[in-house]
Protein backbone atom coordinates (compact mmCIF):
# COMPACT_ATOMS: atom_id res chain seq x y z
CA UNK A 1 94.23 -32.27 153.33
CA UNK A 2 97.78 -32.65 154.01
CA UNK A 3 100.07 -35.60 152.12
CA UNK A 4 100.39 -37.67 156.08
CA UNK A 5 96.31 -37.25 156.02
CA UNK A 6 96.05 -38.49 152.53
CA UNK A 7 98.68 -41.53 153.38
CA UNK A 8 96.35 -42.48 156.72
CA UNK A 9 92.59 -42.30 154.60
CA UNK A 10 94.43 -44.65 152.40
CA UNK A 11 95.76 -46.87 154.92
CA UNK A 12 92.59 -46.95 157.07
CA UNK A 13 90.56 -47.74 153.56
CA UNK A 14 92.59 -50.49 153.08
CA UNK A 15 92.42 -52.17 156.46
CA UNK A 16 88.37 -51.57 156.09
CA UNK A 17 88.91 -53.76 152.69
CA UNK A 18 90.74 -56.38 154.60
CA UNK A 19 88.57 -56.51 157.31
CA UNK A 20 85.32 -56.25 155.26
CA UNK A 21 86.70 -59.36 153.06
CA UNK A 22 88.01 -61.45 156.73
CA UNK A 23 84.67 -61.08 158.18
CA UNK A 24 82.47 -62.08 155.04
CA UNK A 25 81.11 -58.79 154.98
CA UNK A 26 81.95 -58.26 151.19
CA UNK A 27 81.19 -61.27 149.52
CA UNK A 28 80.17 -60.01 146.36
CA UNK A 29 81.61 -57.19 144.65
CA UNK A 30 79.46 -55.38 141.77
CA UNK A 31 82.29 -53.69 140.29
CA UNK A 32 86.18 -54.23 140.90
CA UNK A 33 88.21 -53.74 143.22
CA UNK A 34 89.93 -50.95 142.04
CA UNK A 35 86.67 -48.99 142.39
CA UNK A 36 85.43 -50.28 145.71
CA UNK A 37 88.64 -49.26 146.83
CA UNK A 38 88.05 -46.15 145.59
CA UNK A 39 84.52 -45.39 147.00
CA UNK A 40 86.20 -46.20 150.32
CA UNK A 41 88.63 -43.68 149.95
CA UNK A 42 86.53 -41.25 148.96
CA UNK A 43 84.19 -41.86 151.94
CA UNK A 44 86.95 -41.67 154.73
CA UNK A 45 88.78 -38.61 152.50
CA UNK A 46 85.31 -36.48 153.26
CA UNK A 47 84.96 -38.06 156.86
CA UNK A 48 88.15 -36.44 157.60
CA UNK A 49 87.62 -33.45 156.08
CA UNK A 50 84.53 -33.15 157.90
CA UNK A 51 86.31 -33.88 161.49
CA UNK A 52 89.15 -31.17 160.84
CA UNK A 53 86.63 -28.72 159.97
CA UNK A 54 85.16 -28.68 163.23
CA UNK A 55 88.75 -28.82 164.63
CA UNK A 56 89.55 -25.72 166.41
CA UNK A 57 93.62 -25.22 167.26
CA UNK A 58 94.80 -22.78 170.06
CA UNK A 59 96.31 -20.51 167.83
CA UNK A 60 93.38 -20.45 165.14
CA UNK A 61 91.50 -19.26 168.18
CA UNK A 62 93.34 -16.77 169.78
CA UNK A 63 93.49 -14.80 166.17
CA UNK A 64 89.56 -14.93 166.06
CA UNK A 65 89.16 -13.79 169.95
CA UNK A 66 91.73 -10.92 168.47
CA UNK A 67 89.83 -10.18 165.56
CA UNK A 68 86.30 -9.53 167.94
CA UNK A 69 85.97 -5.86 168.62
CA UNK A 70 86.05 -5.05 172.32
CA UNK A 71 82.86 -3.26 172.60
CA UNK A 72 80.23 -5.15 170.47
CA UNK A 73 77.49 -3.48 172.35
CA UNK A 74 78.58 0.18 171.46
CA UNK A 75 79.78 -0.59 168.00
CA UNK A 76 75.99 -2.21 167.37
CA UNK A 77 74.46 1.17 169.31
CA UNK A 78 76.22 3.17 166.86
CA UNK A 79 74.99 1.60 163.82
CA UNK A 80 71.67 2.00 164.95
CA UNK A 81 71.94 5.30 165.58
CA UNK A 82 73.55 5.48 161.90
CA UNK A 83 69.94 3.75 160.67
CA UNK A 84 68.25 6.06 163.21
CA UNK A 85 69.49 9.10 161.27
CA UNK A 86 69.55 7.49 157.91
CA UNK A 87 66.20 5.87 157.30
CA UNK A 88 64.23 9.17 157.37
CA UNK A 89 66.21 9.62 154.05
CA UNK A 90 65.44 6.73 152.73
CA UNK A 91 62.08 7.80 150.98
CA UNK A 92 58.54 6.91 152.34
CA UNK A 93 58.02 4.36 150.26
CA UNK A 94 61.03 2.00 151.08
CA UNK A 95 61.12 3.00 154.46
CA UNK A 96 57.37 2.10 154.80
CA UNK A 97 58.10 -1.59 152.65
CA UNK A 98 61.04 -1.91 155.50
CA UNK A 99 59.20 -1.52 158.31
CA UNK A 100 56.49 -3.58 156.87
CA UNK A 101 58.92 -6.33 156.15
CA UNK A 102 61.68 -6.17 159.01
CA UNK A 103 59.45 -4.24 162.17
CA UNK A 104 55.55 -5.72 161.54
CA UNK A 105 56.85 -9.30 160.18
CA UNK A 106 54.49 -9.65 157.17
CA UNK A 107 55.61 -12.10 154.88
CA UNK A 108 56.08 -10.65 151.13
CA UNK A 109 52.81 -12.30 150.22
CA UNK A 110 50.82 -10.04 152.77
CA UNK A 111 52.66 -6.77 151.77
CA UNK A 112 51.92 -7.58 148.20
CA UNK A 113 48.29 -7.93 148.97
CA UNK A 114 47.89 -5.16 151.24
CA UNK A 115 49.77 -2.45 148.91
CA UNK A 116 49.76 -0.97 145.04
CA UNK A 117 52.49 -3.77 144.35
CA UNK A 118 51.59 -5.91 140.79
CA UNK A 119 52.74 -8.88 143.25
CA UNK A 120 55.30 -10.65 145.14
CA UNK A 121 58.30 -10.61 142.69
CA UNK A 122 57.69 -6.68 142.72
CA UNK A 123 57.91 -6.57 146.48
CA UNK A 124 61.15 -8.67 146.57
CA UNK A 125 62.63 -6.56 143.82
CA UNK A 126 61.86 -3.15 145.43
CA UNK A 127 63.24 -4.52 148.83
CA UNK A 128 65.85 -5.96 147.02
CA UNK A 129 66.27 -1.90 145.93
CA UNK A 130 65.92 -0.46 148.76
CA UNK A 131 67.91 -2.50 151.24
CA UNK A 132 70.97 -1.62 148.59
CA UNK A 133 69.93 2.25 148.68
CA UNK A 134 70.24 2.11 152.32
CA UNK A 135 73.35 -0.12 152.24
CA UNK A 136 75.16 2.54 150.16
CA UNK A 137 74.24 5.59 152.22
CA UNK A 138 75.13 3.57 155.49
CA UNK A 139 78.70 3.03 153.62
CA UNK A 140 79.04 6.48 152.53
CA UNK A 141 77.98 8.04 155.78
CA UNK A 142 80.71 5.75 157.39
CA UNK A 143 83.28 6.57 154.68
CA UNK A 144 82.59 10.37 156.05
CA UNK A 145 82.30 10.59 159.87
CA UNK A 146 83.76 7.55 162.31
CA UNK A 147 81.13 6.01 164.13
């Protein structure tokens, strides 16, 4: 947040002060002012830090249209075909906990039940395993050859 944003919460939270005590809204204070001041502050700080997030500026944009690769479609076809080539290297067993997981949809529960895993934790782990195994071979097979 810049210093002029800082200076305008702080304004704004003390007009709300003003205009909560005029209109008999705060009658009562629990604690003093100082900190009811405060929590006003604080609320408005993160309400504006908030709205500038979702603030998009002209230039901020045209650097991430740059940064999008022209041909998303043939980039993505080219990583599959990395997989393609890739997962028969993989092993049996992780490619066959994969495809169980990612292809068929079955919840780490089922492929526990339904293979010689001790249980759930063991599935997560060897995914957990695998998915890295694969992960390095896709990065050293792109280190090697362009897509």
């Amino acid at each position: 947040m810049s210093q002029e944003d800082a200076i305008d919460v702080f304004q704004n939270s003390v007009l709300i002060l003003y205009h909560n005590t005029a209109t008999g809204k705060l009658k009562e204070l629990s604690s003093d002012l100082k900190s009811y001041l405060y929590g006003i502050i604080r609320l408005k700080a993160l309400e504006n830090v908030r709205s500038s997030a979702r603030t998009i500026y002209p230039e901020d944009l045209q650097s991430t249209l740059a940064s999008i690769p022209d041909s998303p479609m043939e980039e993505e076809a080219g990583l599959v075909n990395v997989l393609k080539t890739l997962l028969p290297k993989l092993g049996a067993a992780c490619r066959q906990l994969l495809e169980m997981y990612y292809y068929k949809d079955l919840s780490i529960s089922e492929i526990a039940k339904g293979s010689d895993y001790s249980g759930p934790d063991s599935v997560k782990t060897q995914k957990y395993k695998c998915i890295k195994r694969l992960q390095t071979m896709m990065l050293e097979h792109i280190s090697t050859q362009k897509i």
